[in-house]
N, C-alpha and C. Protein backbone atom coordinates (compact mmCIF):
# COMPACT_ATOMS: atom_id res chain seq x y z
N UNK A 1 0.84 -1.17 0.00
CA UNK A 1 0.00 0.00 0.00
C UNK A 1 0.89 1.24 0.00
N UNK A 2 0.38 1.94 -0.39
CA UNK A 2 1.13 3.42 -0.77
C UNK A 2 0.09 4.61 -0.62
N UNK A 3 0.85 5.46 0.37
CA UNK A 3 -0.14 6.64 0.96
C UNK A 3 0.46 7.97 0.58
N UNK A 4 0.18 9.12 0.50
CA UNK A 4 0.59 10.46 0.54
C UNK A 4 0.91 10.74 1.93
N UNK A 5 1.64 11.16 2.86
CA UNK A 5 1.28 11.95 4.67
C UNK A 5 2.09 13.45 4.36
N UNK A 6 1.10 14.26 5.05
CA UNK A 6 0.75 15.59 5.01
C UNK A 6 1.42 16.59 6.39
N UNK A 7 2.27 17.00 6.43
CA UNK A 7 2.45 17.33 7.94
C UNK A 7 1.80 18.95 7.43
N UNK A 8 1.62 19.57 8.86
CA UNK A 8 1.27 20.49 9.16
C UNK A 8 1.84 21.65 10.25
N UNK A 9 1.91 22.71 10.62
CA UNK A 9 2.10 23.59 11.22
C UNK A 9 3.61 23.49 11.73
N UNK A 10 3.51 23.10 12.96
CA UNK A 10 4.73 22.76 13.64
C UNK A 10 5.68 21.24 13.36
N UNK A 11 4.52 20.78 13.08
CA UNK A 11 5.49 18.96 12.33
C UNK A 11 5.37 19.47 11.43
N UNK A 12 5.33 19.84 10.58
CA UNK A 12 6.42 20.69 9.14
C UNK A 12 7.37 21.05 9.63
N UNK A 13 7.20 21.77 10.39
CA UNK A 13 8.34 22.78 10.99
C UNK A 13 9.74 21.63 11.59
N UNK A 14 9.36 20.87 12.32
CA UNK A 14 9.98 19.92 13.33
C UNK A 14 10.64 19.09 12.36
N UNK A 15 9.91 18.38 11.06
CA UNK A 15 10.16 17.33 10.70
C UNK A 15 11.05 18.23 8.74
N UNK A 16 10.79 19.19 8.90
CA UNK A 16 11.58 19.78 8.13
C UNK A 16 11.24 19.08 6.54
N UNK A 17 9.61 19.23 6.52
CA UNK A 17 9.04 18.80 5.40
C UNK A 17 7.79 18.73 5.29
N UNK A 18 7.01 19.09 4.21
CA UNK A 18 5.35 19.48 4.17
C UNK A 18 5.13 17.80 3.62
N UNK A 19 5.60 16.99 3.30
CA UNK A 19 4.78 15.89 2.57
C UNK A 19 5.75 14.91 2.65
N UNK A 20 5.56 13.42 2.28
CA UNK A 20 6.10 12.26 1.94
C UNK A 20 4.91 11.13 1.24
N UNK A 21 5.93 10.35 0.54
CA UNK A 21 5.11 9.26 0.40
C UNK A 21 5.80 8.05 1.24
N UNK A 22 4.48 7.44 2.00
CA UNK A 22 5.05 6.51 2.73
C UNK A 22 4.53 4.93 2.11
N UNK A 23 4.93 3.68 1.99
CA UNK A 23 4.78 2.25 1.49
C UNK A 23 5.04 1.85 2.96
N UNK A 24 3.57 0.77 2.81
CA UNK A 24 3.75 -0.29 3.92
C UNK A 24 2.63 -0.80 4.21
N UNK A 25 2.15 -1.34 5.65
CA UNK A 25 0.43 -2.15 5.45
C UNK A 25 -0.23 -1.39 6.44
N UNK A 26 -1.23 -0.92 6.11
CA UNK A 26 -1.76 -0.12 7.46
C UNK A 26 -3.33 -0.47 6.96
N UNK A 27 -3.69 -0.48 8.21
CA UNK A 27 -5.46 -0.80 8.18
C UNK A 27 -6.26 0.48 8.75
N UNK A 28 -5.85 1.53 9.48
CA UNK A 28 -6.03 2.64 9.92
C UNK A 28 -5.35 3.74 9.81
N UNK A 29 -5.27 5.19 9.94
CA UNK A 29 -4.32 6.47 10.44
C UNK A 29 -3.18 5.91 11.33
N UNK A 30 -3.96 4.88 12.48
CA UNK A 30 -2.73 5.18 13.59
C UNK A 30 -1.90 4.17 13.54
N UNK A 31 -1.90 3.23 12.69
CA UNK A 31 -0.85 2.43 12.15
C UNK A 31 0.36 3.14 11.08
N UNK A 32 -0.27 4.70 10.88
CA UNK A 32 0.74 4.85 10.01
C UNK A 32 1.39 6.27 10.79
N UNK A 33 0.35 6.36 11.71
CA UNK A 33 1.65 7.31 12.59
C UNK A 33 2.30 6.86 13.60
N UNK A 34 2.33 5.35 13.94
CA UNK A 34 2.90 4.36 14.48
C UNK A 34 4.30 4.10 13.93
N UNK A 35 4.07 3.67 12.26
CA UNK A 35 5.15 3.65 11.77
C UNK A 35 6.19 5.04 11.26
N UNK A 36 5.26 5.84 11.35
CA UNK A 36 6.35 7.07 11.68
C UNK A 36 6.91 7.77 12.66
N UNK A 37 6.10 7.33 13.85
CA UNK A 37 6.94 7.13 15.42
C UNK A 37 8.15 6.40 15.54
N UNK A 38 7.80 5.58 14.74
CA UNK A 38 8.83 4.21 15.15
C UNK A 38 10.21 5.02 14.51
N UNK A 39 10.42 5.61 13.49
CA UNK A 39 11.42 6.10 12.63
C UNK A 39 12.66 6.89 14.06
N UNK A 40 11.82 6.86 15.44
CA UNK A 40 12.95 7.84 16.22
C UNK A 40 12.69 9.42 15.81
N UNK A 41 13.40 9.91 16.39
CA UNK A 41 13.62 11.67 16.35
C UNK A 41 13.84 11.58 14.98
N UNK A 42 13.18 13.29 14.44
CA UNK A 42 12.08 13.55 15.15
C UNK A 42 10.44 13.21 15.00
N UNK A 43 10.59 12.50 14.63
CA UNK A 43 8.97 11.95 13.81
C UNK A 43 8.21 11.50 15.72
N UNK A 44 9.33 11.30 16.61
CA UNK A 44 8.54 11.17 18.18
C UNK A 44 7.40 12.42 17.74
N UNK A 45 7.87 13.55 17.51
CA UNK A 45 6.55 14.65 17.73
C UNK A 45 5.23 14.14 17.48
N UNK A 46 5.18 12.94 16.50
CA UNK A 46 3.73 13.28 15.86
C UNK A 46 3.01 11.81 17.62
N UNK A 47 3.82 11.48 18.36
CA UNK A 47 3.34 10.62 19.22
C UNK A 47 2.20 11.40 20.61
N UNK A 48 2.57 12.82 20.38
CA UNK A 48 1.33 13.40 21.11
C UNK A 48 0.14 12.75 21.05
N UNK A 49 -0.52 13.20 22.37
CA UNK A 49 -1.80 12.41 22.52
C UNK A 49 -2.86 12.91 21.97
N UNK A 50 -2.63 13.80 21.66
CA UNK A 50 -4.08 15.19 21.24
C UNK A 50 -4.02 15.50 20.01
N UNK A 51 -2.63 15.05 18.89
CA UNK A 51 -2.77 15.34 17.59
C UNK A 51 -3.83 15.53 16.82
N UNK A 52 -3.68 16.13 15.59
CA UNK A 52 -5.40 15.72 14.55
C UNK A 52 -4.97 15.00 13.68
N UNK A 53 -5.86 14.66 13.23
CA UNK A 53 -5.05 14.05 11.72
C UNK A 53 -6.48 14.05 10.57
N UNK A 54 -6.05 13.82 9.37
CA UNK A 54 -7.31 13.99 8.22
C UNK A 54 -7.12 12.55 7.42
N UNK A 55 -7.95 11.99 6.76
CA UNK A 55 -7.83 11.18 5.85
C UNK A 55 -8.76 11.99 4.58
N UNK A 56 -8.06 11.95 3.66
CA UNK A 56 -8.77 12.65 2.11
C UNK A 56 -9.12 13.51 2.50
N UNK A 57 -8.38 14.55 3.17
CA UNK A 57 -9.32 15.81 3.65
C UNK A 57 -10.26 16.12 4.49
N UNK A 58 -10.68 15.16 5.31
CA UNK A 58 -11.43 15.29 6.20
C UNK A 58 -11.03 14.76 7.43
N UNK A 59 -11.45 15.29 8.53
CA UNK A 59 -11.36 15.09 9.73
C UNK A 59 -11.60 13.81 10.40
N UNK A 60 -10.86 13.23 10.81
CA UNK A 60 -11.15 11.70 11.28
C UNK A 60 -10.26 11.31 12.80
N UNK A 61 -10.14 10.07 12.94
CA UNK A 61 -10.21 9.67 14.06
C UNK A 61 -8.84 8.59 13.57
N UNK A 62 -8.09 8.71 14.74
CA UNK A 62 -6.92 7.42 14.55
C UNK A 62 -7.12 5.86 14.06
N UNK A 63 -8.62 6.01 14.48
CA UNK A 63 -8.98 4.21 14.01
C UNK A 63 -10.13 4.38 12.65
N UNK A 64 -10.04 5.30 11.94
CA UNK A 64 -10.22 5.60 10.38
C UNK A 64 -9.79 4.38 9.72
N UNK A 65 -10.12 3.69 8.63
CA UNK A 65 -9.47 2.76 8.14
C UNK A 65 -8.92 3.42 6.74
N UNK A 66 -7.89 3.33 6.33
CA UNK A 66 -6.91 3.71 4.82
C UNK A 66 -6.75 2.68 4.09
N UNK A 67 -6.84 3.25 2.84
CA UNK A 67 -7.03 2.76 1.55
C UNK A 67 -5.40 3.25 0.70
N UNK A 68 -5.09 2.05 -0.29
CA UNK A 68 -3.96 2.44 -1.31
C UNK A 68 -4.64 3.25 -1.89
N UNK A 69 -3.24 4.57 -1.99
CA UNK A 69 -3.58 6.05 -2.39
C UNK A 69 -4.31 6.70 -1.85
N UNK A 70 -4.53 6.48 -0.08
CA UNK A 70 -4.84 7.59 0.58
C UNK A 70 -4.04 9.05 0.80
N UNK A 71 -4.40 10.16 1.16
CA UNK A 71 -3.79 11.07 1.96
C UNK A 71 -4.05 10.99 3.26
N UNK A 72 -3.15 11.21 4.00
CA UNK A 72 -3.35 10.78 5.35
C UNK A 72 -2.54 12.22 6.25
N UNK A 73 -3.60 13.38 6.50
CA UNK A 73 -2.34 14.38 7.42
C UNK A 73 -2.31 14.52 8.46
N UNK A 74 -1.53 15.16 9.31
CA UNK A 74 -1.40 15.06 10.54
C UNK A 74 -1.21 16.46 10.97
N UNK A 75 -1.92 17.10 12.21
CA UNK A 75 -1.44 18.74 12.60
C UNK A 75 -1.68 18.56 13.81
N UNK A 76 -0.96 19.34 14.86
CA UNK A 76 -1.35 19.67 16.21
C UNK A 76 -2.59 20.03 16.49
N UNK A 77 -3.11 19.86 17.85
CA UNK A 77 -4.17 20.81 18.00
C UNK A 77 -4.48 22.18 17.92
N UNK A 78 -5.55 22.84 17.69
CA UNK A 78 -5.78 23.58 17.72
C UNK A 78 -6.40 24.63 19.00
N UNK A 79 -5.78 25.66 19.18
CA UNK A 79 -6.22 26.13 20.18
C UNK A 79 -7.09 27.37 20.06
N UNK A 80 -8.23 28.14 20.39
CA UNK A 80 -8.41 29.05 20.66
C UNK A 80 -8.79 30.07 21.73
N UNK A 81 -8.90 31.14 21.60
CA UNK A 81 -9.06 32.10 22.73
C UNK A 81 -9.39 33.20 22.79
């Protein structure tokens, strides 16, 4: 399987890149920010507990299931005030 992943705001910033394509088997989102945890520093950032993440643009949940040739992104939370 082969996905697009999307970073955002500060994991852009951290990971010193807006995009990748990642290959491998994932049945959900959080299998594939699992396997980009696993990579070590600094991809640890995206292991926050409160992250967001999108599949095809929309807002979803870590146990989302992914499809070959998903987009899959990931951004911090959002805060307001």
């Amino acid at each position: 399987m082969k996905i697009k992943v999307m970073y955002f705001a500060r994991y852009r910033e951290r990971l010193e890149r807006g995009s990748e394509s990642l290959e491998g088997t994932f049945r959900v989102v959080d299998d594939v920010r699992l396997a980009l945890v696993g990579r070590g520093e600094p991809y640890q950032v995206l292991a926050e507990q409160n992250l967001m993440c999108a599949r095809n643009e929309e807002l979803c949940r870590l146990d989302e299931p992914v499809q070959d040739g998903d987009e899959v992104a990931f951004f911090p939370p959002v805060t307001g005030g």
